[in-house]
N, C-alpha and C. Protein backbone atom coordinates (compact mmCIF):
# COMPACT_ATOMS: atom_id res chain seq x y z
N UNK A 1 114.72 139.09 20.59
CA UNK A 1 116.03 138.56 20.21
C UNK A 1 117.13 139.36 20.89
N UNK A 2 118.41 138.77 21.63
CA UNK A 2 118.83 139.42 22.29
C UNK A 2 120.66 138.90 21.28
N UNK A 3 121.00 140.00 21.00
CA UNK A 3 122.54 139.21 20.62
C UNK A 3 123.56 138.66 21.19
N UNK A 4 124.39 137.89 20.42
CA UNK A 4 124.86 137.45 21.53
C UNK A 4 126.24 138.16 21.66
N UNK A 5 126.41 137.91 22.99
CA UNK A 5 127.90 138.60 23.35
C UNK A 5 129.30 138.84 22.85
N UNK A 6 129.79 140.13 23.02
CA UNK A 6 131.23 140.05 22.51
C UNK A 6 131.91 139.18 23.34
N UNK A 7 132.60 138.06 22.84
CA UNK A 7 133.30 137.38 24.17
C UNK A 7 134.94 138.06 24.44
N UNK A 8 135.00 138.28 25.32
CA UNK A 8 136.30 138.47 25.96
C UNK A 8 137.13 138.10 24.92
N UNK A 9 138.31 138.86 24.66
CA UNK A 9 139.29 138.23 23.71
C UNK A 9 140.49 137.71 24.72
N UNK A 10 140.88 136.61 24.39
CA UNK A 10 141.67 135.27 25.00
C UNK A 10 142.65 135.08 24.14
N UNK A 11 144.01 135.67 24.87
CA UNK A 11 145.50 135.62 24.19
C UNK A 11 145.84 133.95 24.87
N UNK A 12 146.05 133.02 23.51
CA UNK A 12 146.64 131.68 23.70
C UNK A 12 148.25 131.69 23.14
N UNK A 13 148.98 131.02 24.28
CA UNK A 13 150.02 130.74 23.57
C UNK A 13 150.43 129.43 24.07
N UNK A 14 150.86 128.57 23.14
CA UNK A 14 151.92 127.40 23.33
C UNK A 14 152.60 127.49 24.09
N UNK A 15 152.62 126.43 25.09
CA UNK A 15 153.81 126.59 26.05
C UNK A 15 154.55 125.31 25.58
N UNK A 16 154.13 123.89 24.80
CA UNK A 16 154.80 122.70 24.08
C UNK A 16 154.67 122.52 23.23
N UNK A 17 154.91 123.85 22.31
CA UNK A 17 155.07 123.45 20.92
C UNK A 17 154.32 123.21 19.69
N UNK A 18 153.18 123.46 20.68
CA UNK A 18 151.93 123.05 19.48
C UNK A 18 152.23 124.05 18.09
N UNK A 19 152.03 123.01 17.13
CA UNK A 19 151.55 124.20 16.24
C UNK A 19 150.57 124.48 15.44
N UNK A 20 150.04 125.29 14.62
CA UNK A 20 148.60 125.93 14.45
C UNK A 20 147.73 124.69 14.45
N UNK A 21 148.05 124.14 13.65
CA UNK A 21 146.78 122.69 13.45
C UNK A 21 146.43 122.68 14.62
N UNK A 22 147.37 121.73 15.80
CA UNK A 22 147.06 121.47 17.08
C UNK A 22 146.34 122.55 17.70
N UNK A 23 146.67 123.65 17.95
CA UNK A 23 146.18 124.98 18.85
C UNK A 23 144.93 124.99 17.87
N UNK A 24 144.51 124.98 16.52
CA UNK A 24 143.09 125.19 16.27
C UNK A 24 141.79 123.96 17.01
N UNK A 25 142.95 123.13 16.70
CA UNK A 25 142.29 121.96 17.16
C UNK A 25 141.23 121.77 18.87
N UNK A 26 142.58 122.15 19.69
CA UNK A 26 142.81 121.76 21.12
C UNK A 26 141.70 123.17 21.16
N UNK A 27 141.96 124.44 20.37
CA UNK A 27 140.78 125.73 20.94
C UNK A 27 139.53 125.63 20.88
N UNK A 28 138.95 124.48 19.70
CA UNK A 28 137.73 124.28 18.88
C UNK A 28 137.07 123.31 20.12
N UNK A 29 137.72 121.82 20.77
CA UNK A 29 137.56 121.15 21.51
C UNK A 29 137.17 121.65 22.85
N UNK A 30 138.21 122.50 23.24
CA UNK A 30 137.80 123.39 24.35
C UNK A 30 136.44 124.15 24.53
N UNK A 31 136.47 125.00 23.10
CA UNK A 31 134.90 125.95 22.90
C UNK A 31 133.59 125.10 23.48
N UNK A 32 133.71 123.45 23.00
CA UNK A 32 132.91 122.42 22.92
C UNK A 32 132.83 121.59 24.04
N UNK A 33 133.81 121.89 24.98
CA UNK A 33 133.73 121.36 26.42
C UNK A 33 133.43 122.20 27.34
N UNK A 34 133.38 123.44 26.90
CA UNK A 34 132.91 124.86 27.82
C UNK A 34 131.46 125.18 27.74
N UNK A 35 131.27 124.73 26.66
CA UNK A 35 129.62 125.46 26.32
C UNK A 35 129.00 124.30 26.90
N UNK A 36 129.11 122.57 26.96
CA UNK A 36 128.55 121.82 27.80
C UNK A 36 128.83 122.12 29.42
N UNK A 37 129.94 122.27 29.70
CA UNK A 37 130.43 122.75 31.19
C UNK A 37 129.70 123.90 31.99
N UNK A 38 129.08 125.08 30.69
CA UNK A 38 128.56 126.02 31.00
C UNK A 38 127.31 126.24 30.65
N UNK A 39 126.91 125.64 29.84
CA UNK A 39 125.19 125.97 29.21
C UNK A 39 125.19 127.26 28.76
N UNK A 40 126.21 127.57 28.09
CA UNK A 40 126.59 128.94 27.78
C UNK A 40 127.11 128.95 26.20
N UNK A 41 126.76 129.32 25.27
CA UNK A 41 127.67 129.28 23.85
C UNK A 41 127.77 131.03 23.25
N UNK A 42 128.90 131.38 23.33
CA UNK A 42 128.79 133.02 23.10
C UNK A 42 128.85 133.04 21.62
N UNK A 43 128.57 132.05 20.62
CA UNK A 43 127.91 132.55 19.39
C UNK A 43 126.63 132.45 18.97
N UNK A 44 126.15 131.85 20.04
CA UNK A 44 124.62 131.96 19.62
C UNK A 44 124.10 132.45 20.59
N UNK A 45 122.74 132.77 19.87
CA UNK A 45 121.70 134.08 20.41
C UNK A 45 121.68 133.07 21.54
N UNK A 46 121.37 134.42 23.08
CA UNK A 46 121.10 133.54 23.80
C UNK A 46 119.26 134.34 24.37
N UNK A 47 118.39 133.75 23.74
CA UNK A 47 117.44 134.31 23.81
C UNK A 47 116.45 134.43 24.75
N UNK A 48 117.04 132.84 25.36
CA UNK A 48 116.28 132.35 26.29
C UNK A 48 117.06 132.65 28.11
N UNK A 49 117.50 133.42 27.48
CA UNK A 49 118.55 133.75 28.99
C UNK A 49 117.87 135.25 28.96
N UNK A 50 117.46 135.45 30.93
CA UNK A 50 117.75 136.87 31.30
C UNK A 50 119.04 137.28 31.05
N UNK A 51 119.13 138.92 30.83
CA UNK A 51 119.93 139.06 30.25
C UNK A 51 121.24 139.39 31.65
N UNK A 52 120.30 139.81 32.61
CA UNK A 52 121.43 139.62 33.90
C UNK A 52 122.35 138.62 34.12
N UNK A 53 121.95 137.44 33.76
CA UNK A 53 122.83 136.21 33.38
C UNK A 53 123.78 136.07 32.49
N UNK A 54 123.52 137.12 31.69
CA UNK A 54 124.73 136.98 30.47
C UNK A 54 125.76 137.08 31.10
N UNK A 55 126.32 138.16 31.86
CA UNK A 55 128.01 138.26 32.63
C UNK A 55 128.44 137.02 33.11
N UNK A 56 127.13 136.43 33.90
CA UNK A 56 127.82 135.17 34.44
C UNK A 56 127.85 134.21 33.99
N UNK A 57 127.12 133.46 32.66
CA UNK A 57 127.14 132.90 32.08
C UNK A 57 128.50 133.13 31.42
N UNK A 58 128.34 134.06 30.61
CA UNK A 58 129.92 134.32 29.93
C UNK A 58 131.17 134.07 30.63
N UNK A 59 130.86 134.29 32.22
CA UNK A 59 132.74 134.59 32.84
C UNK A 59 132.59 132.68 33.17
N UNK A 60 131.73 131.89 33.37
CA UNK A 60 131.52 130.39 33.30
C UNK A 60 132.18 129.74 32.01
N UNK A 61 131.75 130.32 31.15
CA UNK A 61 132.12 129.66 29.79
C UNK A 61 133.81 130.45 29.37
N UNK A 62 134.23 131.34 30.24
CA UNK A 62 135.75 131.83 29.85
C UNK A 62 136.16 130.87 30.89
N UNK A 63 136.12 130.71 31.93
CA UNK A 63 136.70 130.30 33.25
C UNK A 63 136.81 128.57 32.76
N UNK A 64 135.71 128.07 32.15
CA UNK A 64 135.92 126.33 31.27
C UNK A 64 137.00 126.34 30.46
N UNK A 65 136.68 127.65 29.66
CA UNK A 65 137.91 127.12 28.74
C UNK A 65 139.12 127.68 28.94
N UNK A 66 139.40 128.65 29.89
CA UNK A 66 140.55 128.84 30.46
C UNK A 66 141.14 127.16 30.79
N UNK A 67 140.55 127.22 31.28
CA UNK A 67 141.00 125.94 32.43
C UNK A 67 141.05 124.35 31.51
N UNK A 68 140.65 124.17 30.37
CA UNK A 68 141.09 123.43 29.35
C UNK A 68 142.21 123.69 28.65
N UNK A 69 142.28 124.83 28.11
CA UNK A 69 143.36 125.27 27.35
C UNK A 69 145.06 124.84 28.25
N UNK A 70 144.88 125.55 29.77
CA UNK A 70 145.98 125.48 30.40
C UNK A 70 146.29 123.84 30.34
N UNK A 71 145.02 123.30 30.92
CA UNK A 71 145.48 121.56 30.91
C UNK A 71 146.22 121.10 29.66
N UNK A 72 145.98 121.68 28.84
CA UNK A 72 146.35 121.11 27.64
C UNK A 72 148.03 121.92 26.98
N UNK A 73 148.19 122.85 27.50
CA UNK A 73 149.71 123.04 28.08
C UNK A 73 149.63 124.14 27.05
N UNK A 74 148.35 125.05 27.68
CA UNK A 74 148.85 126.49 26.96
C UNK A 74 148.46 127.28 28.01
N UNK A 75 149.28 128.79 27.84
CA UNK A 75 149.51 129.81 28.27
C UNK A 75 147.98 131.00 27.91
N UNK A 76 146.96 131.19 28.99
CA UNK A 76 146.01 131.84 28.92
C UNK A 76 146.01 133.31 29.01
N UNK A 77 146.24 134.30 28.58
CA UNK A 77 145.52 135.55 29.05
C UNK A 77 144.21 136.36 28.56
């Protein structure tokens, strides 16, 4: 059993206004278009992965949902 990763912590901010509902919303959707985009889910064990793969798996599944979040008109760091 291998645990699974601390993921990167990801400062979101509104750039139109959203407010919390929306931003939980639009972050949850994202998580769920990244982990298909990536074959990657950083809350579950990933057991079946070498573990050399974890970095890149992980920076795949930040780099998806980077790149959702912005589409969706927020501010990533």
């Amino acid at each position: 059993y291998v645990p699974p990763p601390t993921p990167e912590q990801m400062f979101v901010y509104p750039k139109l206004g959203q407010d919390e509902q929306q931003m939980a919303q639009d972050r949850y959707e994202c998580h769920r278009w990244a982990v298909e985009q990536s074959g990657f889910d950083p809350v579950q064990p990933a057991a079946d992965l070498p573990i050399a793969q974890l970095p890149v798996k992980r920076a795949d599944y930040q780099r998806a949902t980077r790149a959702c979040l912005e589409a969706r008109g927020y501010s990533v760091r």
